[in-house]
Each structure stands twice: as C-alpha cells, then as structure tokens.
C-alpha atoms as a PDB file:
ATOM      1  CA  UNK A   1     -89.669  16.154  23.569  1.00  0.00           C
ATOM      2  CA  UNK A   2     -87.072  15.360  26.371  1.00  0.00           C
ATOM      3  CA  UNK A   3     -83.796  16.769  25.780  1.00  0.00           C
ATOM      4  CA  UNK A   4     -82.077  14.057  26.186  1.00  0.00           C
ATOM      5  CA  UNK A   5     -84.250  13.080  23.530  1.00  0.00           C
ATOM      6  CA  UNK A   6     -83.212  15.774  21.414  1.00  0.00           C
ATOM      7  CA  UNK A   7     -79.828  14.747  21.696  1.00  0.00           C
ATOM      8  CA  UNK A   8     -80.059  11.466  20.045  1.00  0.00           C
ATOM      9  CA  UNK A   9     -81.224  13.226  17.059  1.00  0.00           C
ATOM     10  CA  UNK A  10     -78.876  12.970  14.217  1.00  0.00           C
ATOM     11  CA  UNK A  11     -77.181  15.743  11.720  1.00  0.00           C
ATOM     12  CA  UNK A  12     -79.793  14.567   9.032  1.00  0.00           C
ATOM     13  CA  UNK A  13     -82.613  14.643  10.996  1.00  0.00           C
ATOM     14  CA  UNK A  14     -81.557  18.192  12.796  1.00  0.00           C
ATOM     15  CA  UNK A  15     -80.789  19.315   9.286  1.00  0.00           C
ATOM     16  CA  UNK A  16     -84.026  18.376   7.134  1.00  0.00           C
ATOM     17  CA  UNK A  17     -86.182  19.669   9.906  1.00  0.00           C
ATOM     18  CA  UNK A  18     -84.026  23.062  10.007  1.00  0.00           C
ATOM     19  CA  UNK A  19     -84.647  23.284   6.183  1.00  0.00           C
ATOM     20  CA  UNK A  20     -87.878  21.845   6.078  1.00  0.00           C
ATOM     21  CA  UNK A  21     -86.983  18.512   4.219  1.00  0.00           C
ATOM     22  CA  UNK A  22     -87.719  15.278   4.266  1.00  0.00           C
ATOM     23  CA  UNK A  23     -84.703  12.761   5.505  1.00  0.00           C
ATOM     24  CA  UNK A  24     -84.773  11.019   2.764  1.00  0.00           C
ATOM     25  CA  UNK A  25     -83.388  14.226   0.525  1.00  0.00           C
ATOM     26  CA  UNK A  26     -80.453  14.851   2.901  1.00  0.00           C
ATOM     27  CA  UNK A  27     -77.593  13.736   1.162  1.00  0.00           C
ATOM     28  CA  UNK A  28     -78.816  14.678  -2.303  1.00  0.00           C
ATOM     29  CA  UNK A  29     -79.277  17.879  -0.982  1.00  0.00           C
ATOM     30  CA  UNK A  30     -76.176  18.072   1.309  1.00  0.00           C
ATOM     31  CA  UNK A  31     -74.141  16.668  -1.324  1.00  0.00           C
ATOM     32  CA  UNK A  32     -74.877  19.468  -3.530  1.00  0.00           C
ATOM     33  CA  UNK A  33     -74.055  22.425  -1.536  1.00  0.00           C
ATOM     34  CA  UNK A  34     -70.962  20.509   0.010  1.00  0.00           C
ATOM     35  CA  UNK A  35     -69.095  20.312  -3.666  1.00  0.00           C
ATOM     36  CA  UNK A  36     -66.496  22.889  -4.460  1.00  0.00           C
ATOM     37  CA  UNK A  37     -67.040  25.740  -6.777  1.00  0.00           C
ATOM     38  CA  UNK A  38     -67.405  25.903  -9.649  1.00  0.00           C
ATOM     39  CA  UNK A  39     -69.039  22.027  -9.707  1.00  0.00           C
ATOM     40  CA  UNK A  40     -71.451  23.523  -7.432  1.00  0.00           C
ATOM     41  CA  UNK A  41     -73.151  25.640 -10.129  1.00  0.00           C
ATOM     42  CA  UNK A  42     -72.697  23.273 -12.646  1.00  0.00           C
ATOM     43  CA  UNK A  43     -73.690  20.084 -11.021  1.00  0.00           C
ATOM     44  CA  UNK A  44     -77.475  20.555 -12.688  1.00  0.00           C
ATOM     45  CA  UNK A  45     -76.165  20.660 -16.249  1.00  0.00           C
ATOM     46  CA  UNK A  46     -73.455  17.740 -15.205  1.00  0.00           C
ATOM     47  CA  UNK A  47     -74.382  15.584 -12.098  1.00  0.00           C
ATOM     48  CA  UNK A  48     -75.737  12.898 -14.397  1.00  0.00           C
ATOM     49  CA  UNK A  49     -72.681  12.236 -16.176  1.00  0.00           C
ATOM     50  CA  UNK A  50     -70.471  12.040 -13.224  1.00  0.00           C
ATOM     51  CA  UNK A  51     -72.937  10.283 -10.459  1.00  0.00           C
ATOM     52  CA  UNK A  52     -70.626   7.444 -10.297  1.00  0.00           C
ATOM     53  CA  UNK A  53     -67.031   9.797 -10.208  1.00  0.00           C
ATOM     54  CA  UNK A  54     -68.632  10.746  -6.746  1.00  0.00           C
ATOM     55  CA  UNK A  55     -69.792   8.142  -4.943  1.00  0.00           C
ATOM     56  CA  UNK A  56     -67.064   8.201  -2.332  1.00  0.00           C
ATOM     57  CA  UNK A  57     -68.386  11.697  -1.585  1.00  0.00           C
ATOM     58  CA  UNK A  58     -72.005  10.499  -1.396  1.00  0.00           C
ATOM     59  CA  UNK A  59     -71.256   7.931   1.033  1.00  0.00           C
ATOM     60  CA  UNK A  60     -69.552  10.155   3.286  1.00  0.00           C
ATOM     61  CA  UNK A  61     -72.323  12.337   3.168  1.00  0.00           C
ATOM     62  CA  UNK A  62     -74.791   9.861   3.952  1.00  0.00           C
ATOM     63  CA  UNK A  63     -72.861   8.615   6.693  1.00  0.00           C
ATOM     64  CA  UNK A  64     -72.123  11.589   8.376  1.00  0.00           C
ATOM     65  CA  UNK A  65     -75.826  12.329   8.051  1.00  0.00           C
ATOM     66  CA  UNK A  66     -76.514   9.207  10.772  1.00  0.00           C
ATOM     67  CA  UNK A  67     -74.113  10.702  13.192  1.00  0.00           C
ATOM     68  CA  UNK A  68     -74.690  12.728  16.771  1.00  0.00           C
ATOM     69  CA  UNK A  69     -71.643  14.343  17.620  1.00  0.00           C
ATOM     70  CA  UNK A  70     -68.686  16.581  16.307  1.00  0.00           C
ATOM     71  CA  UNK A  71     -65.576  14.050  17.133  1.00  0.00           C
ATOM     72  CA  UNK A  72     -67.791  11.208  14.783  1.00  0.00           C
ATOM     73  CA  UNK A  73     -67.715  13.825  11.845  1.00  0.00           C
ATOM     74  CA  UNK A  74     -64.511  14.613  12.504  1.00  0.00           C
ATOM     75  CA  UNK A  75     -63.450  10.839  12.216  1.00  0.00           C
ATOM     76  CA  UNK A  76     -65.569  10.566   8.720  1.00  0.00           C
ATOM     77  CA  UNK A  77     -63.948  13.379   7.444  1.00  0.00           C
ATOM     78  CA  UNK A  78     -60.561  12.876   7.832  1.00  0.00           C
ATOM     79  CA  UNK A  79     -60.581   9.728   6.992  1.00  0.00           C
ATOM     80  CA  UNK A  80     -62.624  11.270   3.448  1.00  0.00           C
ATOM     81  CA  UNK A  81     -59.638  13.318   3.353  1.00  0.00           C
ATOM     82  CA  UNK A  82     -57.051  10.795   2.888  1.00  0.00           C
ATOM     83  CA  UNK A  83     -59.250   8.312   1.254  1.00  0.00           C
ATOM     84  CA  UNK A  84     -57.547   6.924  -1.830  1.00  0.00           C
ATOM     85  CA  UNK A  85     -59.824   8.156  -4.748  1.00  0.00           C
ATOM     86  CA  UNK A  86     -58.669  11.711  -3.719  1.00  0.00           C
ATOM     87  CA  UNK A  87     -55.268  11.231  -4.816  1.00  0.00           C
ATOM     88  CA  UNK A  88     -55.840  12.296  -8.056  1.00  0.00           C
ATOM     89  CA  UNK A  89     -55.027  15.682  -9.797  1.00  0.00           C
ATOM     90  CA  UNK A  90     -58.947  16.133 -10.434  1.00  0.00           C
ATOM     91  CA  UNK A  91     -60.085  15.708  -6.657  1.00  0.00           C
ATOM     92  CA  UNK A  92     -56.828  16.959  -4.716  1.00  0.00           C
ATOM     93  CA  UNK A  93     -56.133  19.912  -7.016  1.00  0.00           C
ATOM     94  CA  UNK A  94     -58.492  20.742  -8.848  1.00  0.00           C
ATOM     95  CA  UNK A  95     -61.089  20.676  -6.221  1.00  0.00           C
ATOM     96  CA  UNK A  96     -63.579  18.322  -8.011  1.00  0.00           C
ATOM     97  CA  UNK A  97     -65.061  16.625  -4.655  1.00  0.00           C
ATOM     98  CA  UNK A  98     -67.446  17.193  -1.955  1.00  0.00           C
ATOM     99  CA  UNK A  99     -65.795  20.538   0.474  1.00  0.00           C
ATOM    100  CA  UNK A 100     -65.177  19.100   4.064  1.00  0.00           C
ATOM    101  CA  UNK A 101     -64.622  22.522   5.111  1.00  0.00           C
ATOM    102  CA  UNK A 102     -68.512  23.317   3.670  1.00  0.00           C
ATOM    103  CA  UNK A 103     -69.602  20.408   4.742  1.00  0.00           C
ATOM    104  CA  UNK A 104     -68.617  21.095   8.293  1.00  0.00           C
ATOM    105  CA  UNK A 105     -70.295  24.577   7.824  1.00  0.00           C
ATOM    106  CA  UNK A 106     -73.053  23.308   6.900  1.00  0.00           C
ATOM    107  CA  UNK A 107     -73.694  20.703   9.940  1.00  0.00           C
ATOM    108  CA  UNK A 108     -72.272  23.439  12.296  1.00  0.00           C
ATOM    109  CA  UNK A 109     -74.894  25.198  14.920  1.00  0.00           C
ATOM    110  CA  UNK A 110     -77.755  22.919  13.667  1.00  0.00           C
ATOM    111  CA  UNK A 111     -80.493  23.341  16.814  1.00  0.00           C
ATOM    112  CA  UNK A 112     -80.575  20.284  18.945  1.00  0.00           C
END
C-alpha cells in the first residue's frame, strides 16, 4: 500500500487493525475503555441500563473514529467538552462520561 494511501486511513480503521478488530466494533469497544473510572469496571454489570444516558459520548466516539488527523479530533473533542448534556453534576463532576483525555490516549501513536 502507497503511503499516501496509508494516510487516508482513519483512527477506526488504524485502530481495529492495531487490535485486531473488526471496524464495525470500534466504538463499542473505544467507548468502553474511554469512560472514566470507576464506570469503566462497572459498565458490564450497568451499560444496559444507561445506553441511552450516553449517547452523546457514543456519537463522539463514532465520529472521531471517521477522522484522519489530530486538529479534527481536537475539534470533536472540545466541542464534546462543552456540549450541553455535560453540564450536569453527574457528567462534569462526577466523571460519569466518556474521558477525552483517554480517549486521546488511546488514538495517540496509532501506526499509519
């Protein structure tokens, strides 16, 4: 493959193949290890009865999945950041949302 090639290939796509999944499990799978602690571990017992309290964070996910570059996850994420269903005490405070910060750790250093 050309590296130019390469290039166009997006966070998902670089991601699944680092990890050996299929494209189609990158924001269930991203989504998981983005939220904070201690969701994270309980998300298993719990995900099912909060699926719709996080769909904001799922979409951002899956967005940021289709991008190529650092500055467009940037843009997603700060806009995440000040997006209105993280107002509340639950998501601002007590940390009950998707981690931009793991996120970004995540999706950092990913081989072109």
């Amino acid at each position: 493959m050309a590296n130019h090639e390469r290039a166009k290939r997006s966070y998902a796509q670089r991601y699944c193949s680092l990890h050996g999944l299929p494209v189609e499990k990158f924001t269930d799978h991203v989504f998981r290890r983005s939220l904070h602690a201690p969701l994270r571990w309980a998300w298993p017992l719990v995900g099912w009865l909060l699926r719709d309290s996080f769909e904001i964070d799922r979409q951002t996910v899956a967005t940021v999945g289709r991008f190529h570059s650092r500055r467009e996850l940037s843009e997603e994420l700060i806009e995440f950041s000040y997006h209105p269903r993280n107002r509340h005490f639950s998501r601002r405070v007590a940390g009950q949302r998707i981690s931009t910060n793991r996120l970004r750790s995540l999706l950092r250093n990913l081989p072109e």
